[in-house]
C-alpha atoms as a PDB file:
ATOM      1  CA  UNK A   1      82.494 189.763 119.039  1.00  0.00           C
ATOM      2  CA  UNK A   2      79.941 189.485 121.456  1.00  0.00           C
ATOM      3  CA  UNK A   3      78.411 186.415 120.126  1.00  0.00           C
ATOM      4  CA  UNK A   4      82.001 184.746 119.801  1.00  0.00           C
ATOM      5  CA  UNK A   5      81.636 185.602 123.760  1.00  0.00           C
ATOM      6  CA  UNK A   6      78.397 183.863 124.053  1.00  0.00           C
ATOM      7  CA  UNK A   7      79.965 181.063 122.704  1.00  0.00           C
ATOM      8  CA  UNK A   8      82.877 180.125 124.148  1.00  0.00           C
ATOM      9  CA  UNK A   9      80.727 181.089 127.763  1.00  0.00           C
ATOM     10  CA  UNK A  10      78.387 178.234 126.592  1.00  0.00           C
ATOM     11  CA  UNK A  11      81.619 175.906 125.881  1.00  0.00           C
ATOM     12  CA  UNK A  12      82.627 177.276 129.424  1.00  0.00           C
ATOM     13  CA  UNK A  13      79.108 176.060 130.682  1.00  0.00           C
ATOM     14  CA  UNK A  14      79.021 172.623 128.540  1.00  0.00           C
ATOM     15  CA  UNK A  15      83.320 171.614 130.000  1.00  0.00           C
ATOM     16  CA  UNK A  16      82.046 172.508 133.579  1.00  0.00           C
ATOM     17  CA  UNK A  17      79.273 170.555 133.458  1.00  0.00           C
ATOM     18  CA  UNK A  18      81.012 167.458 131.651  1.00  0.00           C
ATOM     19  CA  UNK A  19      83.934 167.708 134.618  1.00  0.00           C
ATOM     20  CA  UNK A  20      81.018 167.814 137.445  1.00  0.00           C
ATOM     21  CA  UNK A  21      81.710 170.680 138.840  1.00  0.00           C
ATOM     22  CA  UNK A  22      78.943 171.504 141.831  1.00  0.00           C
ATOM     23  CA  UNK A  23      78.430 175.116 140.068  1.00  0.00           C
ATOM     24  CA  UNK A  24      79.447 175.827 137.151  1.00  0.00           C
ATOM     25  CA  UNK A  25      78.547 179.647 137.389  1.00  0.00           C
ATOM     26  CA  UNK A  26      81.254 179.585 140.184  1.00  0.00           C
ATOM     27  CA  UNK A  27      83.675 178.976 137.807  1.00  0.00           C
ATOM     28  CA  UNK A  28      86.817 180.812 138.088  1.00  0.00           C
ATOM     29  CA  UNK A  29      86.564 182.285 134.063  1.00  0.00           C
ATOM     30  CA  UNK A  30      89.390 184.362 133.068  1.00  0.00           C
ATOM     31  CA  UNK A  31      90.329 186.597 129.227  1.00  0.00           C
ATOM     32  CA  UNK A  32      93.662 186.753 128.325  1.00  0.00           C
ATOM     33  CA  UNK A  33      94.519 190.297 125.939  1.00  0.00           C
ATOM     34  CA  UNK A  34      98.109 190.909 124.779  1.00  0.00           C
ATOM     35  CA  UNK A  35      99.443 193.947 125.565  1.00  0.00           C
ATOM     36  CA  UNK A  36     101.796 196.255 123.655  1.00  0.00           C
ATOM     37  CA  UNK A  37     104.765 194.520 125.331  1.00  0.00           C
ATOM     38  CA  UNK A  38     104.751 191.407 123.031  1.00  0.00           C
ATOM     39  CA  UNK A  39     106.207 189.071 126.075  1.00  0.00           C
ATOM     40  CA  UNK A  40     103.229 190.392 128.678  1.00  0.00           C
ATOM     41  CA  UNK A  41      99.887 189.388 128.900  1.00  0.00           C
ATOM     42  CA  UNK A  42      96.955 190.397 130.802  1.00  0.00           C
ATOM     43  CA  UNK A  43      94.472 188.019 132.737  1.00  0.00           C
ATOM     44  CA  UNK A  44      90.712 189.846 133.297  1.00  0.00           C
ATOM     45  CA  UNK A  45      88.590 187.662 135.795  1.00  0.00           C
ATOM     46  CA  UNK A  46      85.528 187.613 134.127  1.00  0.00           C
ATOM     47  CA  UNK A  47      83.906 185.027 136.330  1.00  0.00           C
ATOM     48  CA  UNK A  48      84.253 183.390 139.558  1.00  0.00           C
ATOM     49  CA  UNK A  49      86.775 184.656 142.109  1.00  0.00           C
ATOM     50  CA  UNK A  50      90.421 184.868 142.330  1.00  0.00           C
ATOM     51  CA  UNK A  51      90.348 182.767 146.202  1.00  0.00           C
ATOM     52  CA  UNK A  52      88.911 179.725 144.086  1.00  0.00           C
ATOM     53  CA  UNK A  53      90.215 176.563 145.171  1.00  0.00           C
ATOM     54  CA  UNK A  54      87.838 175.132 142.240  1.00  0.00           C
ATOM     55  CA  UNK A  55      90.377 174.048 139.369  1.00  0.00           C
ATOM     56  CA  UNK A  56      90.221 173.909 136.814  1.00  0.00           C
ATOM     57  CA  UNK A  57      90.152 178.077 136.184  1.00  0.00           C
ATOM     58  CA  UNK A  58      89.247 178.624 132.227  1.00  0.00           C
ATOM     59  CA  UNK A  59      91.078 180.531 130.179  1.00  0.00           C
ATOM     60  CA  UNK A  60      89.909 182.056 126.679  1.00  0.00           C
ATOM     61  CA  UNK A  61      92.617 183.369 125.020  1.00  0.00           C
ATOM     62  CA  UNK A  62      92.633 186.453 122.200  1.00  0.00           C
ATOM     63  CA  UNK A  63      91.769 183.710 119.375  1.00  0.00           C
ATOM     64  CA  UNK A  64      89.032 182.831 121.644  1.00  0.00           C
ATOM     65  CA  UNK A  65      90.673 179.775 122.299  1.00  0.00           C
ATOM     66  CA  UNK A  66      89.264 177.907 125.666  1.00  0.00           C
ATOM     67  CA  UNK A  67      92.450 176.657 128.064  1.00  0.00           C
ATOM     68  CA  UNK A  68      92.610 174.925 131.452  1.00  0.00           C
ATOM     69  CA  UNK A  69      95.181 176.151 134.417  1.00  0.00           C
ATOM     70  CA  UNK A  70      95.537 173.705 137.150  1.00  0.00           C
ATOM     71  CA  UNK A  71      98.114 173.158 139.895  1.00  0.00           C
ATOM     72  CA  UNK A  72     101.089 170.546 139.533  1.00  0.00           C
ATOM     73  CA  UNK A  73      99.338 168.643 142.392  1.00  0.00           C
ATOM     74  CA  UNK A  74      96.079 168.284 139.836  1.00  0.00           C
ATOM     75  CA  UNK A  75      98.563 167.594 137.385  1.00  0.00           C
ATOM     76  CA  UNK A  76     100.605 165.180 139.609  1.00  0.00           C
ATOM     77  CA  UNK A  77      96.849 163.107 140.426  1.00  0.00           C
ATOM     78  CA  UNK A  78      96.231 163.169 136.754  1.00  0.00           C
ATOM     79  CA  UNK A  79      99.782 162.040 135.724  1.00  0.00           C
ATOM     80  CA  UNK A  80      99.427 159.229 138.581  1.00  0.00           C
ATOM     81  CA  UNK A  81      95.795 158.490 137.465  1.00  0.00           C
ATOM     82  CA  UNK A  82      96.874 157.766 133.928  1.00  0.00           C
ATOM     83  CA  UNK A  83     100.053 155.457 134.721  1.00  0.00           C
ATOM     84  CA  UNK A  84      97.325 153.771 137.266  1.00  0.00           C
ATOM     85  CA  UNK A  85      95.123 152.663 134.195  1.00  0.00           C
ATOM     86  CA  UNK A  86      98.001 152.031 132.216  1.00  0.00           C
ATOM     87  CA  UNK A  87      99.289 149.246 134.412  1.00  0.00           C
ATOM     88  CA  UNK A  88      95.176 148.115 134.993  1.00  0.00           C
ATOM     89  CA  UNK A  89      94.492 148.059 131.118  1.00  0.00           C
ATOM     90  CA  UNK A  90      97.991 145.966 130.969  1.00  0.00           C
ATOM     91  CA  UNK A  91      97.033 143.639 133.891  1.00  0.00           C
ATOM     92  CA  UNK A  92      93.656 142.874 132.053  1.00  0.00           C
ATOM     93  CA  UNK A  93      94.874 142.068 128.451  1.00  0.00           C
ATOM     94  CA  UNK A  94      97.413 139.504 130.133  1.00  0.00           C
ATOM     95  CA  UNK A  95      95.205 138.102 132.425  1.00  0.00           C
ATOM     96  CA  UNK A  96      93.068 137.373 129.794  1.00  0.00           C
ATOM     97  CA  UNK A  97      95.423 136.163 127.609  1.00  0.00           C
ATOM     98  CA  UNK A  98      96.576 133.691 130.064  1.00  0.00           C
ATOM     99  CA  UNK A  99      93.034 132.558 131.215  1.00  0.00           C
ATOM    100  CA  UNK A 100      92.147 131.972 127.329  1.00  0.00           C
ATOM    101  CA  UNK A 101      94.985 129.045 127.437  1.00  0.00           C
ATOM    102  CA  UNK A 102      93.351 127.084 130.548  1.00  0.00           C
ATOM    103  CA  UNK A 103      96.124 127.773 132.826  1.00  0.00           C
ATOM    104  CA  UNK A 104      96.762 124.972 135.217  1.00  0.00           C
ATOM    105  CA  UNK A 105      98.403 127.517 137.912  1.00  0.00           C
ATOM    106  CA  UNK A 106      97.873 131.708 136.958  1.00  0.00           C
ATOM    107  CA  UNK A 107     100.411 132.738 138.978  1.00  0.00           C
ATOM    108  CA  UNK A 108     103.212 130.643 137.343  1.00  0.00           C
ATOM    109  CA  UNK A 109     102.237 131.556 133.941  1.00  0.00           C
ATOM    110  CA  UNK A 110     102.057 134.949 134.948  1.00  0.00           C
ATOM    111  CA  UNK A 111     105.434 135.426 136.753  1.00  0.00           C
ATOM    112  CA  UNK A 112     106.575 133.376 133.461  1.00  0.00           C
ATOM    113  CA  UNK A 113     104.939 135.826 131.522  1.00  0.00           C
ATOM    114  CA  UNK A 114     106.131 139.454 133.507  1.00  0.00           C
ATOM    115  CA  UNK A 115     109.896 138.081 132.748  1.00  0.00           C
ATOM    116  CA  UNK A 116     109.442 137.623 129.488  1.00  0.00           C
ATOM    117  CA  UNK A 117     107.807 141.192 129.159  1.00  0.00           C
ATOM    118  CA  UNK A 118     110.650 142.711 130.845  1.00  0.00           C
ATOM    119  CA  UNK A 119     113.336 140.913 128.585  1.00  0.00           C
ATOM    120  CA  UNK A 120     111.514 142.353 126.156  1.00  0.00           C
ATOM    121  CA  UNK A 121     112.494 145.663 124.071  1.00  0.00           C
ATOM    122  CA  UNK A 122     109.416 146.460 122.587  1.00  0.00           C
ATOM    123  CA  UNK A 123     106.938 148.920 124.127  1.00  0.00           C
ATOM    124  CA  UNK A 124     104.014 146.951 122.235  1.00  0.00           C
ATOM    125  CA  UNK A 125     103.515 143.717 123.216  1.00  0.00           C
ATOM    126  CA  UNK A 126     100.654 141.207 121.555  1.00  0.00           C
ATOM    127  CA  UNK A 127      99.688 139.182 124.600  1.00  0.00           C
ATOM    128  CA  UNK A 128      98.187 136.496 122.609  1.00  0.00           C
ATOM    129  CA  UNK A 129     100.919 135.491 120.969  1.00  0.00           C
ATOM    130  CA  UNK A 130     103.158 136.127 124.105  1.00  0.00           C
ATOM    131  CA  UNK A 131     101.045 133.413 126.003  1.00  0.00           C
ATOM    132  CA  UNK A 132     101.188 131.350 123.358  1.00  0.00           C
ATOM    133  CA  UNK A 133     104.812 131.207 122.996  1.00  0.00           C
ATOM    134  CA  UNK A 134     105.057 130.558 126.744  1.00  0.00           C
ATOM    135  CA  UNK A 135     102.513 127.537 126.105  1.00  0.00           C
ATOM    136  CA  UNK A 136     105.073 125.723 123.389  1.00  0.00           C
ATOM    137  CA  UNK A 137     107.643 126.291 125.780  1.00  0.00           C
ATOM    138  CA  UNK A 138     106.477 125.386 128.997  1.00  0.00           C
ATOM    139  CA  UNK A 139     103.459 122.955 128.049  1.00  0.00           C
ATOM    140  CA  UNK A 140     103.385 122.065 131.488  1.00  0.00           C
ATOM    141  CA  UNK A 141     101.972 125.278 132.934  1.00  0.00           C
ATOM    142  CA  UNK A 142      98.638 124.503 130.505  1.00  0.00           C
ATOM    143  CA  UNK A 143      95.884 121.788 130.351  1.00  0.00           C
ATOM    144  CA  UNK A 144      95.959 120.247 127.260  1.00  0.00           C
ATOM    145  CA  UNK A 145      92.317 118.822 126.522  1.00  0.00           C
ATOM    146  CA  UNK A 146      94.106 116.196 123.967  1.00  0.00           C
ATOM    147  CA  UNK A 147      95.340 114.763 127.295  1.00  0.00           C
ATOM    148  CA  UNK A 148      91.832 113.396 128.707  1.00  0.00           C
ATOM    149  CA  UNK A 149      90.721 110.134 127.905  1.00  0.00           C
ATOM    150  CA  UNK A 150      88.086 110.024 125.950  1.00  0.00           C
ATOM    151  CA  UNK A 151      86.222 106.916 124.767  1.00  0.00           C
ATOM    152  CA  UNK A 152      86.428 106.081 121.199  1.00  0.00           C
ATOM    153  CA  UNK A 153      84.095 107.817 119.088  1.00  0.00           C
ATOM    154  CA  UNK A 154      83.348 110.179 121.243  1.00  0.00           C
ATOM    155  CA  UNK A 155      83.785 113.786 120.607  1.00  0.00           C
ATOM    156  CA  UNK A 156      84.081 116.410 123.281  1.00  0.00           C
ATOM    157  CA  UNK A 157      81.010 118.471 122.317  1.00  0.00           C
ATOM    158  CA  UNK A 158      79.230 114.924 122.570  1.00  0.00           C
ATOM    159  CA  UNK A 159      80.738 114.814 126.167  1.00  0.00           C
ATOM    160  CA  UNK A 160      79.510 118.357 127.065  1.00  0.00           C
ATOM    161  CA  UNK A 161      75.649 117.343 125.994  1.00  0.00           C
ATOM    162  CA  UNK A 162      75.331 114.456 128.202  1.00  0.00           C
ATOM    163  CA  UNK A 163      76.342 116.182 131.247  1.00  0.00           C
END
């Protein structure tokens, strides 16, 4: 039992030091032990302080299973935090869908592109193929390269080398 303990107090040590806490030894530990009343539970501090303001406060459970108690404000921040990336990740893939089509104005193609998202059903959405619709139908929003004069017999990559 007491190097099951050991353990999970090194896991303790380890998750405190992976979430940056300033001390880790200040960690608010606690043991959770049933009691004879099936519906009650007991909490033992076992280290840190019951005043902490430190979150998250560890709890190991009778199967010496490690859990995390934090306050609905953490859990509001985290909650927030993850919709934030979310919409970032989103903003990203579309962006670069829309820059890999030479663009001739981002913002139309975009505001194009959010409308068709929201018509849209489907809670996965291939951007590539997204943009690429929008292309066919609105060729105007894109450069198309075929559209530059080029003299005869000259290729584009020969065009590139002589600059």
């Amino acid at each position: 039992m007491v190097k099951k303990r050991k353990k999970e107090y090194s896991m303790i040590d380890k998750i405190s030091k992976s979430l940056q806490l300033s001390n880790h030894k200040e960690q608010t530990v606690l043991e959770m032990h049933a009691s004879e009343d099936e519906n009650v539970k007991t909490l033992r501090l076992k280290r840190g302080s019951w005043k902490s303001k430190k979150e998250p406060w560890l709890v190991i459970d009778d199967n010496q299973k490690v859990h995390a108690l934090i306050s609905m404000d953490a859990m509001h921040k985290i909650v927030e935090n993850f919709k934030q990336m979310e919409q970032d990740a989103f903003a990203l893939k579309l962006e670069k869908s829309i820059l890999q089509q030479l663009p001739i104005d981002f913002q139309d193609v975009w505001t194009v592109a959010m409308k068709e998202v929201q018509k849209s059903k489907k809670t996965e959405i291939n951007f590539d193929r997204l943009i690429k619709k929008i292309k066919q139908e609105h060729p105007n929003l894109f450069l198309n390269l075929k559209d530059f004069y080029m003299p005869e017999g000259i290729t584009m990559m020969q065009s590139f080398e002589s600059e």
